[in-house]
PDB file of N, CA and C in Angstrom:
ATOM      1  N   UNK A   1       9.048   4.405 -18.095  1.00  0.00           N
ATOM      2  CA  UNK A   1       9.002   4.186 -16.651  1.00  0.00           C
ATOM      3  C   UNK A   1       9.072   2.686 -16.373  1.00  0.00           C
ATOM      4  N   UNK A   2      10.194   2.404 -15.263  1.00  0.00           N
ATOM      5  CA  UNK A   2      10.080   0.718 -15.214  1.00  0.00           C
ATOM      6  C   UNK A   2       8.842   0.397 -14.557  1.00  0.00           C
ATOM      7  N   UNK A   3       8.693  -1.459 -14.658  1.00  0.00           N
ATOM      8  CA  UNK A   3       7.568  -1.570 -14.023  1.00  0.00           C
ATOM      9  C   UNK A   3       6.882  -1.513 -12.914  1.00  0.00           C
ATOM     10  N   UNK A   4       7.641  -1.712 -11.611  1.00  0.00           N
ATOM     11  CA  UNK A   4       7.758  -1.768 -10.547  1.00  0.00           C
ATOM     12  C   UNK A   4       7.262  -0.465  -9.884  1.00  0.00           C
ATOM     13  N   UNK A   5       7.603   1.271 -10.975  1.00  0.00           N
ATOM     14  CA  UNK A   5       7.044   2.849 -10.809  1.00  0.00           C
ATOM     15  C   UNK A   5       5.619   2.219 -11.263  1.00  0.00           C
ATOM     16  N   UNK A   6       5.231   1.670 -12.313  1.00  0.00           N
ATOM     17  CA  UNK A   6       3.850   1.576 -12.641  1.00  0.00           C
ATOM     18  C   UNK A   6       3.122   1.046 -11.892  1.00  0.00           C
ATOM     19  N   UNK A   7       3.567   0.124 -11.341  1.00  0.00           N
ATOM     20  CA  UNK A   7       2.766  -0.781 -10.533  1.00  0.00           C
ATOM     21  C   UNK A   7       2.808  -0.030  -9.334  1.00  0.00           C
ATOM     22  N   UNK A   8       3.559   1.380  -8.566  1.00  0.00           N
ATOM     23  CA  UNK A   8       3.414   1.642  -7.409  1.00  0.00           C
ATOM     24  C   UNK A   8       2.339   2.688  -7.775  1.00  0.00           C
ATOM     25  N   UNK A   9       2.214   3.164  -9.217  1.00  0.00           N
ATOM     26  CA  UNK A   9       1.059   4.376  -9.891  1.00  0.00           C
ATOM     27  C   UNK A   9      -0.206   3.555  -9.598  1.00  0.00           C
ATOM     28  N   UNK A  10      -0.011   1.983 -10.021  1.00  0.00           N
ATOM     29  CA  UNK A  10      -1.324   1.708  -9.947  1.00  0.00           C
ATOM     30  C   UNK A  10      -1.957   1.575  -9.122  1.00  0.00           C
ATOM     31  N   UNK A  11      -1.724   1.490  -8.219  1.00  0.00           N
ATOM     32  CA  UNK A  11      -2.009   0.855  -6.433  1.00  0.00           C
ATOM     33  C   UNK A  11      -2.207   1.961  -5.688  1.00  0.00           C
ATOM     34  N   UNK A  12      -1.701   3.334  -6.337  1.00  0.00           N
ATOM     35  CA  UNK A  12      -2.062   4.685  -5.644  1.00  0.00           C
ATOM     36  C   UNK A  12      -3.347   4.871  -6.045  1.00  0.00           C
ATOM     37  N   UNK A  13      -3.613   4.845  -7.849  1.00  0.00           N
ATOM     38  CA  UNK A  13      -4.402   4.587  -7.800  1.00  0.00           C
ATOM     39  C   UNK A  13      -5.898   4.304  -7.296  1.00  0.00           C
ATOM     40  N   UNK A  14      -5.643   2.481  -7.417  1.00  0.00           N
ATOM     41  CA  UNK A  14      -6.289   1.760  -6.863  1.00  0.00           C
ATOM     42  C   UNK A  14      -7.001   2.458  -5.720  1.00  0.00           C
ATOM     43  N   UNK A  15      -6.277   2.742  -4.471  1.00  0.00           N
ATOM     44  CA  UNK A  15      -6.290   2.891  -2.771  1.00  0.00           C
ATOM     45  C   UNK A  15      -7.263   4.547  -2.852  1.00  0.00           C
ATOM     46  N   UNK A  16      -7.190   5.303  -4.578  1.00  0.00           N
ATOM     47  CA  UNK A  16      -7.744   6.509  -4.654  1.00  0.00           C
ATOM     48  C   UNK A  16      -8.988   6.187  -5.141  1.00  0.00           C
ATOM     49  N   UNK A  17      -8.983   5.644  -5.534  1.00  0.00           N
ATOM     50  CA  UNK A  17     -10.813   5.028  -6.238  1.00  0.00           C
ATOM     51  C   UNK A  17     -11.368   4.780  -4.728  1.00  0.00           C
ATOM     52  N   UNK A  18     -11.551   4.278  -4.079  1.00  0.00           N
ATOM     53  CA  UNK A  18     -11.709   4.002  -2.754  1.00  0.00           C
ATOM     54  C   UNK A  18     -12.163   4.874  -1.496  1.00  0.00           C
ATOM     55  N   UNK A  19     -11.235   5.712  -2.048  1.00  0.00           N
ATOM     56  CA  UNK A  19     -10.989   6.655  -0.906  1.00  0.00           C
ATOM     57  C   UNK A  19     -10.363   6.701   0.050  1.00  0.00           C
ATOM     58  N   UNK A  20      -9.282   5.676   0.065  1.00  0.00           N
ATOM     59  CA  UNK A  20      -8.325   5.167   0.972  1.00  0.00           C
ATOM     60  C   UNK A  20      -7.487   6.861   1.558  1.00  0.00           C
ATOM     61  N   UNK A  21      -6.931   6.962   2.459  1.00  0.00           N
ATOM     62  CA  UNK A  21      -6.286   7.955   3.096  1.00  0.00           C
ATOM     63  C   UNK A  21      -4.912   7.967   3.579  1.00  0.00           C
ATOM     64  N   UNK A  22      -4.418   9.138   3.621  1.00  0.00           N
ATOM     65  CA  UNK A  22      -2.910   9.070   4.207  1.00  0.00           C
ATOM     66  C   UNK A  22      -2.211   8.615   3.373  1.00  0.00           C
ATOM     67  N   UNK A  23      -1.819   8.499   1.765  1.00  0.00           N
ATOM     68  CA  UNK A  23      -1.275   7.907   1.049  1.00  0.00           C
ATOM     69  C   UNK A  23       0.385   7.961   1.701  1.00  0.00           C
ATOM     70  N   UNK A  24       1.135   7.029   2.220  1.00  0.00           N
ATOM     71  CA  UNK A  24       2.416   7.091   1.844  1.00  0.00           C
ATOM     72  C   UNK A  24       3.329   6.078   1.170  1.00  0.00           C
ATOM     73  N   UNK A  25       4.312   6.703   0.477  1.00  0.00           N
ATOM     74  CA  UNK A  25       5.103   5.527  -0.272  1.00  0.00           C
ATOM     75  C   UNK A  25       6.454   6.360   0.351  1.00  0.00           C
ATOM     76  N   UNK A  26       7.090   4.391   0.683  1.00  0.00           N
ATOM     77  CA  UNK A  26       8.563   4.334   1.380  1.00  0.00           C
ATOM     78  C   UNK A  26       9.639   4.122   0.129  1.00  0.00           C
ATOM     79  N   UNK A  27      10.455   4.231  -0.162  1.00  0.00           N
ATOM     80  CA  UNK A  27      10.728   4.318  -1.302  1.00  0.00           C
ATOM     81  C   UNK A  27      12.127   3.581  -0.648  1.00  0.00           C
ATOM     82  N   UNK A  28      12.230   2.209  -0.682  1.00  0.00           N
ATOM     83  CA  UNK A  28      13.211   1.576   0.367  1.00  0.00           C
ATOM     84  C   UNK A  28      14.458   0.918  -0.585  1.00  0.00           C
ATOM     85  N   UNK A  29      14.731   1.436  -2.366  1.00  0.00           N
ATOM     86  CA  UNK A  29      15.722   0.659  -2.620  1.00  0.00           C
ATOM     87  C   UNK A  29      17.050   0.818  -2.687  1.00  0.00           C
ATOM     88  N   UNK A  30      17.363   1.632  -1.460  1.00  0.00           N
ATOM     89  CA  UNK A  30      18.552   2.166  -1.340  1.00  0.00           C
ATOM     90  C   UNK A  30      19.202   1.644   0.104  1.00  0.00           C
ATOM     91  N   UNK A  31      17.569   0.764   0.941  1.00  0.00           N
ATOM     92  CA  UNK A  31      17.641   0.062   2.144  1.00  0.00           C
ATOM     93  C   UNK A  31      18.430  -1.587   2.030  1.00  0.00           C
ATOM     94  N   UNK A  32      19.661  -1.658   2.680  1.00  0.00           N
ATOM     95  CA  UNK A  32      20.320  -3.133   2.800  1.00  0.00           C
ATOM     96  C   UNK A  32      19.129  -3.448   3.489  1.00  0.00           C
ATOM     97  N   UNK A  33      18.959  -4.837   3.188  1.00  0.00           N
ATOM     98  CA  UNK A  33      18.092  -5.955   3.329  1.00  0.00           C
ATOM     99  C   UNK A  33      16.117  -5.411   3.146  1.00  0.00           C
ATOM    100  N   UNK A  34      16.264  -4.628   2.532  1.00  0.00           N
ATOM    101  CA  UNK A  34      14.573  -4.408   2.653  1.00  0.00           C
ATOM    102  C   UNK A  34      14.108  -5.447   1.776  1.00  0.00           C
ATOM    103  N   UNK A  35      12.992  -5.946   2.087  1.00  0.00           N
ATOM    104  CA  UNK A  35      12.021  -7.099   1.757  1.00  0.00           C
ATOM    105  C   UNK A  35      11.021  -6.424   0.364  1.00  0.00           C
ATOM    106  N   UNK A  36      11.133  -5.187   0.004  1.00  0.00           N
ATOM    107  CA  UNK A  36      10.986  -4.889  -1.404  1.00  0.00           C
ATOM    108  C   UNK A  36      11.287  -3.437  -1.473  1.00  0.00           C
ATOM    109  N   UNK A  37      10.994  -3.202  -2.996  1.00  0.00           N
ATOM    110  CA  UNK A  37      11.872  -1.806  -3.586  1.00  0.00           C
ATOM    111  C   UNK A  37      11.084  -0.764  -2.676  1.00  0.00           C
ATOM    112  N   UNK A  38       9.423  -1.082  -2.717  1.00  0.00           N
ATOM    113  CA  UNK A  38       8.757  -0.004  -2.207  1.00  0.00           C
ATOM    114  C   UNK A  38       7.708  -0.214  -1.372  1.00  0.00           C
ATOM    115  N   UNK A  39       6.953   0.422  -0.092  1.00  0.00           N
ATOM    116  CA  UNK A  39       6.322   0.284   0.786  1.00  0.00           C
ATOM    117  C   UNK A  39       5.386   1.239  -0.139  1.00  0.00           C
ATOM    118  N   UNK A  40       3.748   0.962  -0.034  1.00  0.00           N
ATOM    119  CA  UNK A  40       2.839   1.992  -0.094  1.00  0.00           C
ATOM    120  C   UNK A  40       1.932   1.863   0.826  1.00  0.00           C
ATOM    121  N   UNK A  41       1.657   2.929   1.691  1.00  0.00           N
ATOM    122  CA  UNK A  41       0.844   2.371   2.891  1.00  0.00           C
ATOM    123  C   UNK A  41      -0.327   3.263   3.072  1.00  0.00           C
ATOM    124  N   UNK A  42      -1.747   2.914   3.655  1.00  0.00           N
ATOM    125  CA  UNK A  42      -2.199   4.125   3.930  1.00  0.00           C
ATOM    126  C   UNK A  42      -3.181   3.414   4.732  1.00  0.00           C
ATOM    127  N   UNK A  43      -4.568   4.290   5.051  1.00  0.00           N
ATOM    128  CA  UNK A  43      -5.839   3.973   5.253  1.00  0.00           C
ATOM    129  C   UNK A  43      -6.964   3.911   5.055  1.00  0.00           C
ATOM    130  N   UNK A  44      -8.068   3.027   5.901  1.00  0.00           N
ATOM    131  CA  UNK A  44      -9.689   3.325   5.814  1.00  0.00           C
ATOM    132  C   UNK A  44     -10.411   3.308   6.742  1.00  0.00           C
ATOM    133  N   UNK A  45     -11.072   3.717   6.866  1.00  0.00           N
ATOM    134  CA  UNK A  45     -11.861   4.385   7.812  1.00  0.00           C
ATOM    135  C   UNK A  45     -12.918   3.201   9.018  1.00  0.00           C
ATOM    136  N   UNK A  46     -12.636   2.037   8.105  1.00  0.00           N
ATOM    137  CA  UNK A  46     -13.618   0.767   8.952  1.00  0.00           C
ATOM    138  C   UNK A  46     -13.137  -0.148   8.326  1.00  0.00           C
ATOM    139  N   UNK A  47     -13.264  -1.372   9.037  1.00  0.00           N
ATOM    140  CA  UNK A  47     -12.886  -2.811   8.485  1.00  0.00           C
ATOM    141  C   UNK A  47     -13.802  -3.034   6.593  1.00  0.00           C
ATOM    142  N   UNK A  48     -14.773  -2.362   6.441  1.00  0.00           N
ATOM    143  CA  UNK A  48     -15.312  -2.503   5.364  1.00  0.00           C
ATOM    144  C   UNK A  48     -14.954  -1.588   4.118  1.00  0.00           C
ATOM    145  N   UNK A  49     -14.100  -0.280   4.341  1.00  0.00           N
ATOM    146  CA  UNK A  49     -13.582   0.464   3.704  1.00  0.00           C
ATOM    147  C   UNK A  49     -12.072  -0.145   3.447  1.00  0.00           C
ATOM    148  N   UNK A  50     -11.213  -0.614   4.213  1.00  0.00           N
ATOM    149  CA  UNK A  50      -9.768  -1.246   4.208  1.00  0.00           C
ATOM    150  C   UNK A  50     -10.055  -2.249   3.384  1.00  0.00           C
ATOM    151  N   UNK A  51     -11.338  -3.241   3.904  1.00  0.00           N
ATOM    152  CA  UNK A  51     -11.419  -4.091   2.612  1.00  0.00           C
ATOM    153  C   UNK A  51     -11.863  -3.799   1.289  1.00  0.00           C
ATOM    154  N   UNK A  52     -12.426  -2.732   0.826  1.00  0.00           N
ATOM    155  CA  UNK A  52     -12.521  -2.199   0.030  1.00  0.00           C
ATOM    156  C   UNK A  52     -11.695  -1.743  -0.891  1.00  0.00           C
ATOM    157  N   UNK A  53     -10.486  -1.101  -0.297  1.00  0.00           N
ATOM    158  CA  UNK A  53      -9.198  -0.479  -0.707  1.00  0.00           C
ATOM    159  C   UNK A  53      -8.528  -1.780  -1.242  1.00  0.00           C
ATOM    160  N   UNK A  54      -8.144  -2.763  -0.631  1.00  0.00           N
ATOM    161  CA  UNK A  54      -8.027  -3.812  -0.826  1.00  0.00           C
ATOM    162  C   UNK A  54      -7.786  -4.596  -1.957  1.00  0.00           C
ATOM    163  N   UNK A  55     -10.033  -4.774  -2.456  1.00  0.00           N
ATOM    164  CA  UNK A  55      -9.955  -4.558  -3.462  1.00  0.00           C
ATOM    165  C   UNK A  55      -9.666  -4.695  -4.492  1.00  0.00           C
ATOM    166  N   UNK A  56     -10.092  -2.931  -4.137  1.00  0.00           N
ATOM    167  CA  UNK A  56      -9.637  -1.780  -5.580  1.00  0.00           C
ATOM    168  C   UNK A  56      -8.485  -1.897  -5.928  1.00  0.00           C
ATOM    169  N   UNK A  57      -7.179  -2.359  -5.033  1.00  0.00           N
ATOM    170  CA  UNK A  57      -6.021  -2.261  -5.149  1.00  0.00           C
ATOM    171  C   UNK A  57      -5.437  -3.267  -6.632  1.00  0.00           C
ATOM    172  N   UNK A  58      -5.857  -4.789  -5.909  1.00  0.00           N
ATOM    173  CA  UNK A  58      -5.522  -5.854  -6.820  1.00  0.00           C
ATOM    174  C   UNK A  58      -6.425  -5.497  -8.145  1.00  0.00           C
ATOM    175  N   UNK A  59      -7.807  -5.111  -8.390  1.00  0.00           N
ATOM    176  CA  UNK A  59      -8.137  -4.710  -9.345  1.00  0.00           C
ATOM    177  C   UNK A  59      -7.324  -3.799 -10.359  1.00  0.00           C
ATOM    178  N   UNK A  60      -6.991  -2.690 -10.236  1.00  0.00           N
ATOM    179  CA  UNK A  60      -6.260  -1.739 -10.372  1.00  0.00           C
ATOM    180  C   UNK A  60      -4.908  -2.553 -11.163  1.00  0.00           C
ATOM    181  N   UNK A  61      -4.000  -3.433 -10.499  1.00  0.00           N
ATOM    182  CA  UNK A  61      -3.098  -3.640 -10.985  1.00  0.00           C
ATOM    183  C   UNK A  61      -3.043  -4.825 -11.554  1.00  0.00           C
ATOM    184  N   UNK A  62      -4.412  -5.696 -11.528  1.00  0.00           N
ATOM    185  CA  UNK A  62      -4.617  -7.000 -12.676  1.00  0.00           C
ATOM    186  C   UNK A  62      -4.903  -6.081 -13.730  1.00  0.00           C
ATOM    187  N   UNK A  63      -5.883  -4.828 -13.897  1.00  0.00           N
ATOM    188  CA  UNK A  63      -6.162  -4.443 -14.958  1.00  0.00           C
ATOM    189  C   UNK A  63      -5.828  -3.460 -15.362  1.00  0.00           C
ATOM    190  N   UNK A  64      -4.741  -2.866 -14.955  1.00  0.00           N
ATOM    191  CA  UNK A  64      -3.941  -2.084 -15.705  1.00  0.00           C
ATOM    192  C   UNK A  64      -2.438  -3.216 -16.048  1.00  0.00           C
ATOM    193  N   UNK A  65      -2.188  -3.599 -15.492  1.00  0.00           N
ATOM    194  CA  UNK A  65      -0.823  -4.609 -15.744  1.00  0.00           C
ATOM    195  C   UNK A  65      -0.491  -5.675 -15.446  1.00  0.00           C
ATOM    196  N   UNK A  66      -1.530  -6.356 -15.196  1.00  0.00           N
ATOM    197  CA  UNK A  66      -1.689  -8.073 -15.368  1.00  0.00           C
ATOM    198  C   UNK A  66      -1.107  -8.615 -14.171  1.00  0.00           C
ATOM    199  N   UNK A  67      -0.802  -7.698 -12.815  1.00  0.00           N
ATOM    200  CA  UNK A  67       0.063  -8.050 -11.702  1.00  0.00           C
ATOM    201  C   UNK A  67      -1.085  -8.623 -10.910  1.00  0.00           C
ATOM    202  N   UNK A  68      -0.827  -9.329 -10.045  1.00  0.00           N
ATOM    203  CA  UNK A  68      -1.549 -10.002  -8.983  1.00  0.00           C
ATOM    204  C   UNK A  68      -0.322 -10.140  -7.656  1.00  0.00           C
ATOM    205  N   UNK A  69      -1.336  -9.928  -6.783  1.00  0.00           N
ATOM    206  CA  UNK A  69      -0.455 -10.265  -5.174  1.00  0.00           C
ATOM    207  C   UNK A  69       0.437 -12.110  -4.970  1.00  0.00           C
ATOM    208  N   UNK A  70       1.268 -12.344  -4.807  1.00  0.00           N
ATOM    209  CA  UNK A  70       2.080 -13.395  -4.322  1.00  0.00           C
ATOM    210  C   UNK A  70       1.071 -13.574  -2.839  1.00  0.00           C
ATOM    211  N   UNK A  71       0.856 -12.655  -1.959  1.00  0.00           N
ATOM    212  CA  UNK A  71       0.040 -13.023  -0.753  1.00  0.00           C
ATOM    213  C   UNK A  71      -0.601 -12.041  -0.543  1.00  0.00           C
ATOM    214  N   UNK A  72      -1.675 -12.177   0.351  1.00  0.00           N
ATOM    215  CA  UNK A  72      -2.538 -11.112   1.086  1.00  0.00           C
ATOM    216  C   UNK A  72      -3.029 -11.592   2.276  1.00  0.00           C
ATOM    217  N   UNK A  73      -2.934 -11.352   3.164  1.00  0.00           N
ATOM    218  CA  UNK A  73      -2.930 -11.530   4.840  1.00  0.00           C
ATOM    219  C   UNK A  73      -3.755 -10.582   5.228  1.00  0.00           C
ATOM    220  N   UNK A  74      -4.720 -10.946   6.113  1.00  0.00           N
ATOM    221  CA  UNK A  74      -5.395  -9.722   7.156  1.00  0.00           C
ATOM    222  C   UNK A  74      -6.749  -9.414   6.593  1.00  0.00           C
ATOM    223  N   UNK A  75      -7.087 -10.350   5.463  1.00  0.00           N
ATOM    224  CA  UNK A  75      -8.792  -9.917   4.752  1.00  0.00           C
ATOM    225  C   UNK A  75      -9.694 -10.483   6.352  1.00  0.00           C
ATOM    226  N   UNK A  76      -9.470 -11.251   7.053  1.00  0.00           N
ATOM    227  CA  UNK A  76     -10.512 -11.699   7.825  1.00  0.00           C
ATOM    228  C   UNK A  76     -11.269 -10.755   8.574  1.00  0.00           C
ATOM    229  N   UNK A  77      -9.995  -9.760   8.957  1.00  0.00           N
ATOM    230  CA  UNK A  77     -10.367  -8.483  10.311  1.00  0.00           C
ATOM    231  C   UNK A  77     -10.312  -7.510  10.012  1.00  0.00           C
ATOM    232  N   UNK A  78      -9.298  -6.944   9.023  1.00  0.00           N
ATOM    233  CA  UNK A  78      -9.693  -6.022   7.866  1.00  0.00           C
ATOM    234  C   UNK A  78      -8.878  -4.930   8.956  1.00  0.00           C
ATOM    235  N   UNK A  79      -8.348  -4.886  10.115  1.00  0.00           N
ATOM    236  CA  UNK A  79      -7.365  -3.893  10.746  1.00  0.00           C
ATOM    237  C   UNK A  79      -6.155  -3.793   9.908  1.00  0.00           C
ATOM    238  N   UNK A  80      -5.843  -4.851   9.925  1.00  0.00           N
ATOM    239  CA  UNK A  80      -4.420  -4.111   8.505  1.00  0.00           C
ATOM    240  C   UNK A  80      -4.308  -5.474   7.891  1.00  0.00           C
ATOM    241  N   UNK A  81      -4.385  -4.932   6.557  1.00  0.00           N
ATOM    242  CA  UNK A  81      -4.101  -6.185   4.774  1.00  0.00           C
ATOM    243  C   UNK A  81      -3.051  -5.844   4.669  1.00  0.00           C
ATOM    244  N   UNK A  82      -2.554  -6.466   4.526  1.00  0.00           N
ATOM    245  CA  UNK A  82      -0.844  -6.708   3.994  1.00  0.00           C
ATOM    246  C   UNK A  82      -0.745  -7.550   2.389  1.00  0.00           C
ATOM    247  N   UNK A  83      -0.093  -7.025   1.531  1.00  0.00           N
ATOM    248  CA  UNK A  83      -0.531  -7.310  -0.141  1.00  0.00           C
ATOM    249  C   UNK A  83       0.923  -7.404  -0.679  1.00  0.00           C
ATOM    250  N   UNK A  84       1.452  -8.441  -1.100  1.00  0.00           N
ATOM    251  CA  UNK A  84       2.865  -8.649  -1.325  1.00  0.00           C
ATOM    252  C   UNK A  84       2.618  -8.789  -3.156  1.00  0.00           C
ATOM    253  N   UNK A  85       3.628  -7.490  -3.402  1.00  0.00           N
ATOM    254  CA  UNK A  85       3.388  -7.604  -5.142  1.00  0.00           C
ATOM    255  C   UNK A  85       5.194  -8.159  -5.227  1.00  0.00           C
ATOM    256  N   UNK A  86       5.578  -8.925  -4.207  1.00  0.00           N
ATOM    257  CA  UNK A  86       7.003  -8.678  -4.475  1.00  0.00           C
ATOM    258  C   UNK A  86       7.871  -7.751  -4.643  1.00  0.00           C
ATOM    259  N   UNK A  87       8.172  -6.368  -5.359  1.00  0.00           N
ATOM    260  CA  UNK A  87       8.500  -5.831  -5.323  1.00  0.00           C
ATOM    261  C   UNK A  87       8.218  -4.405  -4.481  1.00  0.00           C
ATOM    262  N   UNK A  88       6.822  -4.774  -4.534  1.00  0.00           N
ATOM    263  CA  UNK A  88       5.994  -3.124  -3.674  1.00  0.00           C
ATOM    264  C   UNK A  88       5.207  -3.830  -2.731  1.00  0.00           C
ATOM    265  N   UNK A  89       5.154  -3.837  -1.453  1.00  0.00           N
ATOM    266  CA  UNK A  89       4.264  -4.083  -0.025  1.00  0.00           C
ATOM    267  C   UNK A  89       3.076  -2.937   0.126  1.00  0.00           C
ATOM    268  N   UNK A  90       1.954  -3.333  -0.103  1.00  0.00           N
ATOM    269  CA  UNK A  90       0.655  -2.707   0.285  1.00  0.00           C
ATOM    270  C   UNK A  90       0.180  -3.035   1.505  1.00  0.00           C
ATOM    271  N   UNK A  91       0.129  -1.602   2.388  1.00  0.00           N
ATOM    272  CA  UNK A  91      -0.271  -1.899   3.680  1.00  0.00           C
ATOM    273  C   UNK A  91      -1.668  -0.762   3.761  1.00  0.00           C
ATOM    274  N   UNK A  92      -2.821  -1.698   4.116  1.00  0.00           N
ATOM    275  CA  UNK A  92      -3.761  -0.674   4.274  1.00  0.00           C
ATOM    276  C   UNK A  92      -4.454  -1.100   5.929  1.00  0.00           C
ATOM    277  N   UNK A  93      -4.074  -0.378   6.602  1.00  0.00           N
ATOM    278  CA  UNK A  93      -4.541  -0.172   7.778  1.00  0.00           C
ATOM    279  C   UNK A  93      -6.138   0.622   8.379  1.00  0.00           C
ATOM    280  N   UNK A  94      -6.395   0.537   9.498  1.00  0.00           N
ATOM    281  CA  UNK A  94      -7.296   1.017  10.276  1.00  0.00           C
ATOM    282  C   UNK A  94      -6.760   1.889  10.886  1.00  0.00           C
ATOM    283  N   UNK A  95      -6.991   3.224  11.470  1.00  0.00           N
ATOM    284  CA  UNK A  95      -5.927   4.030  12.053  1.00  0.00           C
ATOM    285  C   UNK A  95      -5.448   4.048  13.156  1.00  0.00           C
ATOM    286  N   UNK A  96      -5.838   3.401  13.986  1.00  0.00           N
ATOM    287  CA  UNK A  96      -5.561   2.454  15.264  1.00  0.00           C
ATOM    288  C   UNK A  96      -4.016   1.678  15.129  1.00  0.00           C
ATOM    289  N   UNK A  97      -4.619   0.763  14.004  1.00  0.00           N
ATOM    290  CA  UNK A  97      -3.423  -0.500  13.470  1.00  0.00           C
ATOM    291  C   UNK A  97      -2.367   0.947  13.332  1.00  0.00           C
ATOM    292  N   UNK A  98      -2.540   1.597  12.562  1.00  0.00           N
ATOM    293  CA  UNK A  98      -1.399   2.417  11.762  1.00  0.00           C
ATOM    294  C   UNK A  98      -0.300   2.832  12.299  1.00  0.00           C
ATOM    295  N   UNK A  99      -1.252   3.430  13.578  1.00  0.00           N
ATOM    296  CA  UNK A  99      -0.494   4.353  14.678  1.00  0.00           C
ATOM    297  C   UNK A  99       0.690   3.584  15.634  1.00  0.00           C
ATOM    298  N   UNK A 100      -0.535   2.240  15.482  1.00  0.00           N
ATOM    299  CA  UNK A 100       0.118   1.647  16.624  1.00  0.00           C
ATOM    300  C   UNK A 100       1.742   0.776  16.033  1.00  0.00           C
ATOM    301  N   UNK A 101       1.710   0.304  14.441  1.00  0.00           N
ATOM    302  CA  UNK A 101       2.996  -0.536  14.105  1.00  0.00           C
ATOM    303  C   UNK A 101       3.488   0.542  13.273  1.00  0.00           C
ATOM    304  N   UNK A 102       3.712   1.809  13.119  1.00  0.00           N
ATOM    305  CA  UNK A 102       3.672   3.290  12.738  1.00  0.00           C
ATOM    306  C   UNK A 102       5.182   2.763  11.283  1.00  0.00           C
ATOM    307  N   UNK A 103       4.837   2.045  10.776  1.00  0.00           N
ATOM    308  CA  UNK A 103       5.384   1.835   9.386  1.00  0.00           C
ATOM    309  C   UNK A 103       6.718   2.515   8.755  1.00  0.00           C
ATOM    310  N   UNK A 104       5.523   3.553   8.112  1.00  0.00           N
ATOM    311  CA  UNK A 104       6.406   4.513   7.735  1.00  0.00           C
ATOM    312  C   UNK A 104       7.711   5.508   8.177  1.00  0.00           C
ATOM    313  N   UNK A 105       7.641   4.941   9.675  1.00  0.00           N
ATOM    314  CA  UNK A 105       9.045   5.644  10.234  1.00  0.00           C
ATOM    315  C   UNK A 105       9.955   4.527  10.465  1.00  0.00           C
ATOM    316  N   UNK A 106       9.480   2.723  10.015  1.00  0.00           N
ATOM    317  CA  UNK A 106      10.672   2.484  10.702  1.00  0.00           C
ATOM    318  C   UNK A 106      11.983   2.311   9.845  1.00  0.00           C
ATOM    319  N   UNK A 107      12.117   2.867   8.978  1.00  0.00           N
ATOM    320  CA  UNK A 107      13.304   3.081   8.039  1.00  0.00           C
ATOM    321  C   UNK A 107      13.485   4.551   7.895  1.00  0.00           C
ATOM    322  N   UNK A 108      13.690   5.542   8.826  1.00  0.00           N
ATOM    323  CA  UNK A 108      14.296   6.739   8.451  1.00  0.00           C
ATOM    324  C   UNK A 108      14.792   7.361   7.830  1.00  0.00           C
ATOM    325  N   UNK A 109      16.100   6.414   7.230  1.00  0.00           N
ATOM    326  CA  UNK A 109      16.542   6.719   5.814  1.00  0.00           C
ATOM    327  C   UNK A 109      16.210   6.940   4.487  1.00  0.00           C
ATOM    328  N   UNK A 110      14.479   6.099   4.846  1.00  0.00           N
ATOM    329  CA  UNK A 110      14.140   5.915   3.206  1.00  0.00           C
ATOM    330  C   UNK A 110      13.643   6.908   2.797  1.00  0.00           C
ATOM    331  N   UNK A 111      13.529   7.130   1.488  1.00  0.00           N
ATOM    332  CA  UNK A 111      12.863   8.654   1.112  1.00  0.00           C
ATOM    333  C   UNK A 111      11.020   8.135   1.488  1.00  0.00           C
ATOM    334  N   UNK A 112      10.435   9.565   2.011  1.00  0.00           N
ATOM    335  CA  UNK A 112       9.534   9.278   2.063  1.00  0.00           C
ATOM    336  C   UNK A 112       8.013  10.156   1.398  1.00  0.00           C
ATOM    337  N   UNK A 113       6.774   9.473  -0.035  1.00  0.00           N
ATOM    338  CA  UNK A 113       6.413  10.251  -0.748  1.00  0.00           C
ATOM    339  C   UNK A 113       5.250  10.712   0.347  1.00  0.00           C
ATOM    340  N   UNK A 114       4.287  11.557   0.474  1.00  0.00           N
ATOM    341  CA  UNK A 114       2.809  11.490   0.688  1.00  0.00           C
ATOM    342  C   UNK A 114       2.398  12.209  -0.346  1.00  0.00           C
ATOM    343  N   UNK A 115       1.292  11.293  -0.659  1.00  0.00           N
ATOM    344  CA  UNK A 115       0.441  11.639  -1.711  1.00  0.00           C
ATOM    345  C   UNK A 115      -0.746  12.129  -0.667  1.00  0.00           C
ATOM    346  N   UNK A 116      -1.076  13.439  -1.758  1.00  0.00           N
ATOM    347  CA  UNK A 116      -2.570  14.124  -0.911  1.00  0.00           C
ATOM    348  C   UNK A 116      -3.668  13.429  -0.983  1.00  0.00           C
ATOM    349  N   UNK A 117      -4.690  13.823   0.124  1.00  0.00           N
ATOM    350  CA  UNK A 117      -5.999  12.876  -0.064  1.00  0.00           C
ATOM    351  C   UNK A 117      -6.883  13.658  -1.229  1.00  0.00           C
ATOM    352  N   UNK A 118      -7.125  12.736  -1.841  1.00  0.00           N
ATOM    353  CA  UNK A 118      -8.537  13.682  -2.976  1.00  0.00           C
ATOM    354  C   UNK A 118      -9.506  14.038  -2.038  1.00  0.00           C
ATOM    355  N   UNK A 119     -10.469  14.973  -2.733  1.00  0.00           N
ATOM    356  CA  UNK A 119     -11.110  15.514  -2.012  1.00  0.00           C
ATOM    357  C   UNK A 119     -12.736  15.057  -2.317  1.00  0.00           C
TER     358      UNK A 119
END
């Protein structure tokens, strides 16, 4: 599996240790001009759970595969983190934020995964 599938395993992951919700992955590398191969987006339930997910996230993929974020935006308010692995965009929202910049539809074309919530 290339790395870029691992690193989107790990971050599902990650966002599942947590308890993060709504798992979706945009699967955008078939999109002219998308800003990376893959979107994974989801939620938490309070500014202290999103940061949480957060995280678990970068944990998850320093220690399974030595990756670290290029940037992370949005720890202050914790409504939506934005996590640039370069190749895969981690968006973990508040469900407010979610609804309101609604992500996951604005590429129609792209295939789109949801992963179930654990229980």
């Amino acid at each position: 599996m290339e790395q870029t599938e691992q690193l989107v395993k790990s971050i599902v992951k990650g966002i599942q240790e947590k308890k993060g919700q709504q798992i979706a992955i945009v699967d955008m590398r078939k999109m002219d001009g998308a800003v990376a191969q893959y979107f994974v987006i989801c939620q938490g339930s309070s500014p202290t759970q999103v940061d949480a997910v957060a995280d678990a996230v970068e944990e998850m993929a320093r220690v399974e595969l030595g990756e670290k974020p290029t940037h992370v935006i949005g720890r202050e308010m914790a409504q939506w983190i934005a996590m640039d692995y370069t190749d895969v965009m981690v968006h973990v929202f508040l469900p407010e934020a979610r609804t309101f910049y609604n992500l996951e539809n604005l590429w129609e074309d792209a295939p789109l995964t949801l992963v179930p919530d654990e229980e």
